[in-house]
Protein backbone atom coordinates (compact mmCIF):
# COMPACT_ATOMS: atom_id res chain seq x y z
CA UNK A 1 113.60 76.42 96.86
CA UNK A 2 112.40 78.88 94.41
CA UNK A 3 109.18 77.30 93.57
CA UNK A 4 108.47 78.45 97.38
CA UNK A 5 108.85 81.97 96.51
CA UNK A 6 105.74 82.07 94.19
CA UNK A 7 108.05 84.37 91.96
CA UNK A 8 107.01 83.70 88.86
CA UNK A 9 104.18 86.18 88.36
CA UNK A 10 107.09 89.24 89.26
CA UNK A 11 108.77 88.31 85.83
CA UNK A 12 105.83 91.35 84.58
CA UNK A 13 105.77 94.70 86.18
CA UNK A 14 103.36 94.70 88.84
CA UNK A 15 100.60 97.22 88.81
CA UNK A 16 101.86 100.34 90.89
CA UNK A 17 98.85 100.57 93.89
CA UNK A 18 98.52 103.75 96.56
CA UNK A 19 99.30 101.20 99.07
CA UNK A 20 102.32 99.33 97.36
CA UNK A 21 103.89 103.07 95.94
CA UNK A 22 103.25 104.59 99.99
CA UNK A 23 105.98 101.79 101.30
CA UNK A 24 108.36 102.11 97.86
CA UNK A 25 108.81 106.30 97.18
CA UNK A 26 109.44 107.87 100.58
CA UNK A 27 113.03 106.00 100.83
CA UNK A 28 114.87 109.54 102.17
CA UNK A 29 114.18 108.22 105.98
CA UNK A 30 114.62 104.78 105.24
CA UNK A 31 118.05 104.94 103.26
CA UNK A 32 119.06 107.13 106.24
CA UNK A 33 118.28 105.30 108.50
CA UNK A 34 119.86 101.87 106.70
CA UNK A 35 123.50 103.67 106.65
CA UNK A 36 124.19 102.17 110.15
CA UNK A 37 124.16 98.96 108.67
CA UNK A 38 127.13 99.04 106.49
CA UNK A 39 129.13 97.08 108.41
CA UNK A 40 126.85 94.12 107.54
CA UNK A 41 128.66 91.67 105.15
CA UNK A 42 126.48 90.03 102.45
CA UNK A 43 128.06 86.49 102.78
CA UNK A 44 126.26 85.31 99.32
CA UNK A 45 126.94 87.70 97.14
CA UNK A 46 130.77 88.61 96.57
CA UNK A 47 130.54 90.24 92.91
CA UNK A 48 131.87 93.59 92.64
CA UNK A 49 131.49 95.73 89.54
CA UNK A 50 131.44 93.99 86.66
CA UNK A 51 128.08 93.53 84.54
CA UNK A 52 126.40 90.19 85.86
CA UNK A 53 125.89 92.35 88.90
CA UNK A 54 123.50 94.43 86.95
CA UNK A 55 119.85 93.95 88.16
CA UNK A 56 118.74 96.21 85.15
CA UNK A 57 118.76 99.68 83.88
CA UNK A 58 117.44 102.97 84.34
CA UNK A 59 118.03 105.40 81.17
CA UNK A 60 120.80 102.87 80.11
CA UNK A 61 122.87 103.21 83.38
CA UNK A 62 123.39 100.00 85.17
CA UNK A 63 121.60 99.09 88.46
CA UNK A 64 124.19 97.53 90.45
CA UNK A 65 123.86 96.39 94.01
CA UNK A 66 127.55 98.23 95.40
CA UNK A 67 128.54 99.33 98.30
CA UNK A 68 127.36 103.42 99.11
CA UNK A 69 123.75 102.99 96.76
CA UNK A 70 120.83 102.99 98.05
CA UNK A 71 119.84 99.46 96.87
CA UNK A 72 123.23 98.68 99.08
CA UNK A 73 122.35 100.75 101.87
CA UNK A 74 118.69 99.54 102.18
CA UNK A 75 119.12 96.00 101.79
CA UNK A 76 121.79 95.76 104.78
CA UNK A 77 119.51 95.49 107.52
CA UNK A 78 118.74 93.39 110.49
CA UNK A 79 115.94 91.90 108.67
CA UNK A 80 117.75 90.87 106.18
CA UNK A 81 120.26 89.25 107.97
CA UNK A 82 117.54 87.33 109.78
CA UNK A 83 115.79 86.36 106.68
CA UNK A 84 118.92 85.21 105.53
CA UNK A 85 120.05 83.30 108.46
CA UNK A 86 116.52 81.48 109.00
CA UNK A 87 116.58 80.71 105.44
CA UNK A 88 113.42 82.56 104.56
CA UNK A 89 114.12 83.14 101.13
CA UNK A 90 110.44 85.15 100.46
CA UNK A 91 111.02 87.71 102.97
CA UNK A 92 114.82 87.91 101.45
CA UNK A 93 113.11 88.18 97.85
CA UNK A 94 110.92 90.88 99.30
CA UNK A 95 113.42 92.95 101.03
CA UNK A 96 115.88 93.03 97.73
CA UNK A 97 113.00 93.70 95.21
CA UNK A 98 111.98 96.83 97.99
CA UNK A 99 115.44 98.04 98.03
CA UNK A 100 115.73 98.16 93.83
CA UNK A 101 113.19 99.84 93.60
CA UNK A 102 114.04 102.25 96.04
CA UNK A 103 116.94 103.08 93.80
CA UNK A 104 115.10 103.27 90.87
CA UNK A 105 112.71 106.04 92.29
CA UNK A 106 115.94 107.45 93.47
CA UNK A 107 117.50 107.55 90.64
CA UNK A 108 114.53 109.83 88.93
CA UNK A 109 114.45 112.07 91.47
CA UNK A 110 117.92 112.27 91.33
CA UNK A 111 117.60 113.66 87.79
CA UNK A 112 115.51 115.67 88.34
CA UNK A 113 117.03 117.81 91.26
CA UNK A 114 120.34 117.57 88.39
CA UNK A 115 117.99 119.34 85.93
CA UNK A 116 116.70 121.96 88.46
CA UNK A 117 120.17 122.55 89.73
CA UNK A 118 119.94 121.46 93.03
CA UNK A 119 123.12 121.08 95.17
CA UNK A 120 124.62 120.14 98.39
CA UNK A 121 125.50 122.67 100.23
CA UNK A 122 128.28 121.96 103.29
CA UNK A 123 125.75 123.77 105.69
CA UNK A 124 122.20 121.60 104.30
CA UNK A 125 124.25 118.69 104.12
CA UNK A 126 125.51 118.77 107.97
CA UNK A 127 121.86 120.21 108.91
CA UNK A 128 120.62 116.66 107.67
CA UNK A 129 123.69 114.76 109.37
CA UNK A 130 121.98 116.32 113.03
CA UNK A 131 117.98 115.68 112.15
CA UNK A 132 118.58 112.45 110.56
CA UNK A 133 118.65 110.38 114.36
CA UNK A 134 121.90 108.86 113.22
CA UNK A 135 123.76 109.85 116.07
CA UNK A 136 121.02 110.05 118.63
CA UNK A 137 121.43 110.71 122.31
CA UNK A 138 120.83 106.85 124.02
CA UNK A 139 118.31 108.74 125.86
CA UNK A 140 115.71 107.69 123.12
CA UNK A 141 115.31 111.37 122.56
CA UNK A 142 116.51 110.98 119.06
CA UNK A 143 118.58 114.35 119.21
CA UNK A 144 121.77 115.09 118.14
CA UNK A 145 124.50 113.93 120.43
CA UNK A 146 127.74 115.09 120.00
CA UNK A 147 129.43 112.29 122.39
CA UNK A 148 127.96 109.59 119.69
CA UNK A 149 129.18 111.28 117.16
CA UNK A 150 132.60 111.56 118.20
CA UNK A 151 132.62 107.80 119.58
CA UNK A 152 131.78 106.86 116.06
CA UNK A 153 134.48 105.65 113.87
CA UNK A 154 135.70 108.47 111.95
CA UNK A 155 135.65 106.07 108.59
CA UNK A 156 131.69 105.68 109.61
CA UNK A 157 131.10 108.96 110.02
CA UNK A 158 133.02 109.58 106.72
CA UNK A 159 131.38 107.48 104.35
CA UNK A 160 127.65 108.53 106.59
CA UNK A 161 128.32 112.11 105.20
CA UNK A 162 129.45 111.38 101.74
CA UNK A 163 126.65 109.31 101.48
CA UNK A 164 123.70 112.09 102.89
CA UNK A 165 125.16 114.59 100.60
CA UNK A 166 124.80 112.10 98.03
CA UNK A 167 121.13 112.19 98.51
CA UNK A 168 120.53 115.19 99.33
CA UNK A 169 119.67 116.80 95.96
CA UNK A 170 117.13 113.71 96.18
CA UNK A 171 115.82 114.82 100.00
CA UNK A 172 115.20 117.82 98.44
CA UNK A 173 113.23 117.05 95.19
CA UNK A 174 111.31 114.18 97.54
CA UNK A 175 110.49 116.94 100.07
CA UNK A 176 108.93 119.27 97.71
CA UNK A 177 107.11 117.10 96.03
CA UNK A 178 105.14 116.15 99.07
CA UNK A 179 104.55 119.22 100.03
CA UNK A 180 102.44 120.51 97.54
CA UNK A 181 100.27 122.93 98.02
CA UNK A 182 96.36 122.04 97.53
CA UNK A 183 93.74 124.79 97.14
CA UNK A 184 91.23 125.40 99.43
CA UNK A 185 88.38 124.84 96.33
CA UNK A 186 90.21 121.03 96.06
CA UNK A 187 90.07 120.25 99.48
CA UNK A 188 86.34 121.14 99.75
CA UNK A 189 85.21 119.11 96.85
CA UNK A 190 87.35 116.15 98.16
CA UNK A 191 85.43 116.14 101.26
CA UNK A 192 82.29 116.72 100.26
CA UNK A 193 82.58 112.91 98.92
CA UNK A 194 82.24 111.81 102.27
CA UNK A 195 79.41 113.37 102.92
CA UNK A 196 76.89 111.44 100.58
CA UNK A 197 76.22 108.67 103.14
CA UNK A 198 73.88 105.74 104.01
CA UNK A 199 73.92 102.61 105.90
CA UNK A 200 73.48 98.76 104.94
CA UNK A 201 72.87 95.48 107.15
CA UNK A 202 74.81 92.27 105.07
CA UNK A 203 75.37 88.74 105.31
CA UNK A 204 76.75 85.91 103.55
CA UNK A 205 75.70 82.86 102.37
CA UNK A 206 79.27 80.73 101.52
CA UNK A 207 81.40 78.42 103.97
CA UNK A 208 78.88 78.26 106.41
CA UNK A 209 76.55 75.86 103.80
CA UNK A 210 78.75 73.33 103.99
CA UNK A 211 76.92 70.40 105.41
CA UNK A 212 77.89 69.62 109.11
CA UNK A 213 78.86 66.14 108.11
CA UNK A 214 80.74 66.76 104.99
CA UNK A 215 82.89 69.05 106.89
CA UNK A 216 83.44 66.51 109.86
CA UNK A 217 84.49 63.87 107.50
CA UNK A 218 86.93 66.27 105.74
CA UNK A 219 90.84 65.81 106.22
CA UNK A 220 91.82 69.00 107.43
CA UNK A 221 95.51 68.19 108.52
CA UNK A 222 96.72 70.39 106.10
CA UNK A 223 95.11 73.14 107.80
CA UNK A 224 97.62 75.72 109.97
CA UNK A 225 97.12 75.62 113.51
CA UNK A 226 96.72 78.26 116.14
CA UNK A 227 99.16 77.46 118.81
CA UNK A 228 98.03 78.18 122.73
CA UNK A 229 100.42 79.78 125.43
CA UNK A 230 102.44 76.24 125.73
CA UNK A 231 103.00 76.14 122.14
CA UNK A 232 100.08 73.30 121.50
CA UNK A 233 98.25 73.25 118.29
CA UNK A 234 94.70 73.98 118.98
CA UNK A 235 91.81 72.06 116.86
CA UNK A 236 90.43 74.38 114.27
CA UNK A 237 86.54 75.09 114.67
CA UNK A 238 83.79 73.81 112.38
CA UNK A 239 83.53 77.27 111.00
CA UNK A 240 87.51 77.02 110.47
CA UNK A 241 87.14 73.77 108.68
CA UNK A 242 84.81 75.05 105.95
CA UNK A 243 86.43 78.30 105.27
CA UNK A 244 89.38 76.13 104.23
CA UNK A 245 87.33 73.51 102.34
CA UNK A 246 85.86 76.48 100.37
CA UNK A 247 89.20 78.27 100.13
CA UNK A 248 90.69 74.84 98.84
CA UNK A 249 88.03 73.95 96.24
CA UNK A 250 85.33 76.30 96.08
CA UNK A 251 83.75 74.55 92.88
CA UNK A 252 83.31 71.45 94.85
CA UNK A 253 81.12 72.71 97.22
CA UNK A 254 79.09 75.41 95.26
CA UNK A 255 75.67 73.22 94.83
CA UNK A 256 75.52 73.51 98.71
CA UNK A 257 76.15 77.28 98.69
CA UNK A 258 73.70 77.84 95.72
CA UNK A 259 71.08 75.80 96.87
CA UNK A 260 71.06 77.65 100.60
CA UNK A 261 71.43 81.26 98.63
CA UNK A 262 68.49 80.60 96.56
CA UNK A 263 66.91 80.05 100.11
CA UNK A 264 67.92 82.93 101.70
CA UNK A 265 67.03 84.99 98.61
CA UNK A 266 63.25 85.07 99.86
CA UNK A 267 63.63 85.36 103.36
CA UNK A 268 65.84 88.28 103.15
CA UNK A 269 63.04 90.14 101.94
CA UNK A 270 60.65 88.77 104.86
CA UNK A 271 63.03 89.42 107.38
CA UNK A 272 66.65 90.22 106.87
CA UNK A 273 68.06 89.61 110.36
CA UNK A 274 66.57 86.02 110.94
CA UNK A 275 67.55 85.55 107.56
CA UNK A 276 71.35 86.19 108.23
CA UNK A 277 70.82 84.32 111.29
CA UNK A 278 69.74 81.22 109.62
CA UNK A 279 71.22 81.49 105.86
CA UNK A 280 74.92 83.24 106.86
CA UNK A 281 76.99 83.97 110.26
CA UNK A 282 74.59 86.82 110.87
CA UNK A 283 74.58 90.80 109.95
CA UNK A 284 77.42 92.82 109.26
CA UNK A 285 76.58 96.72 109.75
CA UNK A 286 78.07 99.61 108.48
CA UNK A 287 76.39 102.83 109.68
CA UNK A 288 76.99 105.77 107.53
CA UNK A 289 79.07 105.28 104.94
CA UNK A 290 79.81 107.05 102.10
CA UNK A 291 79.40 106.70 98.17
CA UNK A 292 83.06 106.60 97.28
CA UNK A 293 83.44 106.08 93.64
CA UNK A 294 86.72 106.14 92.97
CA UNK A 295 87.43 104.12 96.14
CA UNK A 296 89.97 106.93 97.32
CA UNK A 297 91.82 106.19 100.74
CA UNK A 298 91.34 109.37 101.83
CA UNK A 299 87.56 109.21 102.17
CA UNK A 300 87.52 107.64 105.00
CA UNK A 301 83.72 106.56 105.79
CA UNK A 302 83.92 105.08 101.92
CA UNK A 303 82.39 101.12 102.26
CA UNK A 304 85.91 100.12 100.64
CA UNK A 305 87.50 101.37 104.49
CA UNK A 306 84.41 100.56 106.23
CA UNK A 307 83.70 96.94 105.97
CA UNK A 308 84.85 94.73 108.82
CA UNK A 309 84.79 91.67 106.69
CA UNK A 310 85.33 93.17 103.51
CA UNK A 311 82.77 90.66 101.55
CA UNK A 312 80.59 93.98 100.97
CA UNK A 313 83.87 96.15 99.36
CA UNK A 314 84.63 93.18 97.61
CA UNK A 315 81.82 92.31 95.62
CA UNK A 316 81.11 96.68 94.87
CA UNK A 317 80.67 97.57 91.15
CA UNK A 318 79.76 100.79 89.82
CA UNK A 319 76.06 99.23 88.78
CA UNK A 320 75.74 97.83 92.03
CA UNK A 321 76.94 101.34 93.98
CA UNK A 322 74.14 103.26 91.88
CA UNK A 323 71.70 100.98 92.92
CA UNK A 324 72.25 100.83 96.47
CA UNK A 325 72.87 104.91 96.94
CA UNK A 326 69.82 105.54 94.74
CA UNK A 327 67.68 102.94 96.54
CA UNK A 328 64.86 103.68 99.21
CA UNK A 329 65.37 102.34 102.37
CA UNK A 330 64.38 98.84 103.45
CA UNK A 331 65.31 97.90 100.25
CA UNK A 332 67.21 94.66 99.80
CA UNK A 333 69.06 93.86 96.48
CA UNK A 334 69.54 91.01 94.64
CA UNK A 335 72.45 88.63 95.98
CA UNK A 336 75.81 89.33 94.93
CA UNK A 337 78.20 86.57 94.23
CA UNK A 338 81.49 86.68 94.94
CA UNK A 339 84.69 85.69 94.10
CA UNK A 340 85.13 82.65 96.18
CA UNK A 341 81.49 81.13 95.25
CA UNK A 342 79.68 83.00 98.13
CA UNK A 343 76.78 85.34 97.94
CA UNK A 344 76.52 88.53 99.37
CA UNK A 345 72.89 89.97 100.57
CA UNK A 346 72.40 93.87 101.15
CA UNK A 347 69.66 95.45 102.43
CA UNK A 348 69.81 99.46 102.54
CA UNK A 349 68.80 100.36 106.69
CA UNK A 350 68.87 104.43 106.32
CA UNK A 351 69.41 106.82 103.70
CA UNK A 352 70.06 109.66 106.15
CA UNK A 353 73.39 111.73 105.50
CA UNK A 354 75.76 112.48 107.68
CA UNK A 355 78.13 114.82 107.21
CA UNK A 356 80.64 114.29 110.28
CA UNK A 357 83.68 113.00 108.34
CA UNK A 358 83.67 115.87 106.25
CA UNK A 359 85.89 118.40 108.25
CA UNK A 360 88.43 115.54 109.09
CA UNK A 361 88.49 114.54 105.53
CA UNK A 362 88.87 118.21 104.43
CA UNK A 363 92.26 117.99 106.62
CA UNK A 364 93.64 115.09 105.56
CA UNK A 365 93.67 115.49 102.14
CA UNK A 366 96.54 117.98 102.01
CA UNK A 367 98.37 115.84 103.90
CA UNK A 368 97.85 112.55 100.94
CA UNK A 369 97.85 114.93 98.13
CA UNK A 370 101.59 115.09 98.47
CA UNK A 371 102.10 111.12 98.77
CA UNK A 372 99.62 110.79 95.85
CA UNK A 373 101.73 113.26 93.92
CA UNK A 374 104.39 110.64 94.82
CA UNK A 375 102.91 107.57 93.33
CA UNK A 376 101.89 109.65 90.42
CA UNK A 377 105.83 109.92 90.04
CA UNK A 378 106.91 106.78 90.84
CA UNK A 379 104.54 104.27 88.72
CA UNK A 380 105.35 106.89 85.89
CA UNK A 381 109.15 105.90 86.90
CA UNK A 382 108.73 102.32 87.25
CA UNK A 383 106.72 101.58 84.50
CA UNK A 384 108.65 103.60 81.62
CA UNK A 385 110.78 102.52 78.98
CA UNK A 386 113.22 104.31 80.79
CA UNK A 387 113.46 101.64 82.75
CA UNK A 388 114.88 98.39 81.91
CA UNK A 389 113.75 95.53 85.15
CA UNK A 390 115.75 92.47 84.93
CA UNK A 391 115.79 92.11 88.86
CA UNK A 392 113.70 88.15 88.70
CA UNK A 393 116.53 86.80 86.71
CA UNK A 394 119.34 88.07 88.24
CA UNK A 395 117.94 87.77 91.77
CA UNK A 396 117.81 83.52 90.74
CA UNK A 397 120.68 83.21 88.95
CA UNK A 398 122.69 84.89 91.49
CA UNK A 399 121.13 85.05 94.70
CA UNK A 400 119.48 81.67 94.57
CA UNK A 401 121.67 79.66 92.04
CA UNK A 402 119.31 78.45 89.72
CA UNK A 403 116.78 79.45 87.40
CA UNK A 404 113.94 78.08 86.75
């Protein structure tokens, strides 16, 4: 059962990405919104408060998962319970390890606002009782309704409170911080990174040289199925077939693949479109993108948000960004291979710039500038010796039942 999980590589601390931190930091809404689950009983685990509850330790003080934290609060969900009644012990894994480390951020933004002096005012407190959507009119409207309110339970509505003004030196500190102010200087030189743009024809040479044959004769019953509208497994294409030979054992078939690259490599030059045609699955375009260096999400014309297949993004290095933003156009660069044994050919189809994503770029930035602020924060958090993580172990031993 917990060889299924694939949880082995979470025993290290996982590098902190923009993407992974955006889902993790803002937890204000989420542990809000997670105190109507309360009542949800969490049949496996019936510890209390003594210290094999303790998932690990942030500047010594235990991380329990108890009743009114928000590791507590934002594990009871529906999903949860749904995970944990279909037996889908990833998704269970997943939704734990979110909630931990929602109280970890919590916890260091909880010091802080202690350190600035921030309290929680009667007034603030019941302010952020009525915009929370807690006790929203059934309209859908999500405003404050006063006949909800009063039908809840009064030891609901009891515990809701203590728990908001719990958090709300937190709501505070987490609303500040993403509201940072940006200067009007920073914002222009963000922008200007989009504006540096060119466009590129690719194509690949990798599955698709697979022999005909040698994928026919290939037992692909271990493939996953599409299912149609009756619920019938539908036969997997060719194509289909030799992505998952390749994804299966790309070393096996790389003579294939380097034999029709080496192919392609000279008729790419001749003519790069009836090259793709007959080497890969044709040309991928992407018209007037920009050179994003540091592969920032909030240039959005960068080749790293622009490619449809993402073989281009995937195969970019800084040598091989230089070359293609300082090449003339018409030119068509060596092939690139990439991680799965397939080759990537680029040809450069205009250098002209275009300078259209600037302005929306320009406004967007002050808007991630606060989140980015945010994941500054919490990888510094989550990555200190501050904190102690001993959440793999304990979520085996005591979750699961075993270690392995």
């Amino acid at each position: 059962m917990a060889e299924d999980l694939k949880l082995k590589e979470n025993k290290k601390k996982e590098p902190w990405t923009a993407k992974r931190i955006a889902t993790t930091v803002v937890i204000a809404v989420l542990a809000l919104l997670m105190v109507g689950g309360l009542s949800y009983v969490i049949i496996m685990y019936q510890q209390d408060h003594d210290d094999s509850n303790v998932f690990g330790y942030y500047k010594g003080e235990p991380i329990r998962y108890e009743a009114g934290s928000v590791f507590y609060n934002t594990v009871n969900n529906s999903d949860y319970m749904s995970a944990y009644l279909s037996g889908d012990w990833s998704s269970m894994y997943s939704i734990w390890y979110q909630a931990y480390q929602n109280e970890v951020v919590y916890r260091a933004l909880a010091d802080l606002a202690k350190q600035a002096g921030v309290s929680s005012p009667e007034e603030l407190v019941n302010r952020l009782v009525i915009d929370s959507g807690l006790y929203a009119s059934e309209d859908g409207s999500k405003t404050f309704d006063e006949e909800v309110y009063k039908a809840t339970a009064p030891a609901n509505r009891t515990a809701t409170y203590n728990y908001l003004k719990k958090i709300f030196p937190y709501y505070v500190v987490n609303t500040d911080l993403q509201t940072v102010v940006v200067s009007t200087q920073e914002s222009d030189f963000v922008a200007s990174l989009s504006e540096n743009t060119r466009s590129f024809d690719y194509f690949v040479v990798g599955a698709n040289a697979i022999p005909d044959d040698v994928a026919l004769e290939f037992d692909h019953s271990g493939m996953t199925l599409e299912k149609d509208a009756d619920g019938k497994d539908i036969e997997p294409t060719l194509a289909e077939i030799k992505a998952y030979m390749l994804s299966q054992d790309s070393g096996k078939y790389s003579a294939y693949i380097d034999l029709k690259a080496l192919q392609a490599q000279e008729a790419a030059k001749a003519d790069f479109s009836k090259a793709a045609d007959e080497y890969g699955d044709g040309v991928v375009t992407l018209d007037g993108v920009s050179n994003n260096i540091g592969r920032s999400s909030v240039v959005m014309n960068g080749i790293n948000n622009s490619d449809p297949k993402g073989y281009l993004a995937s195969v970019l290095t800084d040598a091989l960004v230089k070359e293609l933003y300082e090449a003339e156009e018409g030119y068509v660069a060596s092939p690139v291979k990439a991680s799965d044994g397939s080759y990537v050919f680029v040809k450069v189809t205009s250098t002209a710039s275009d300078d259209s994503w600037t302005s929306l770029t320009a406004q967007l930035y002050p808007y991630y500038a606060g989140q980015f602020t945010m994941n500054d924060l919490a990888s510094e958090v989550m990555n200190s010796s501050d904190f102690q993580d001993n959440f793999y172990e304990k979520f085996l031993q005591i979750l699961i039942g075993s270690v392995e």
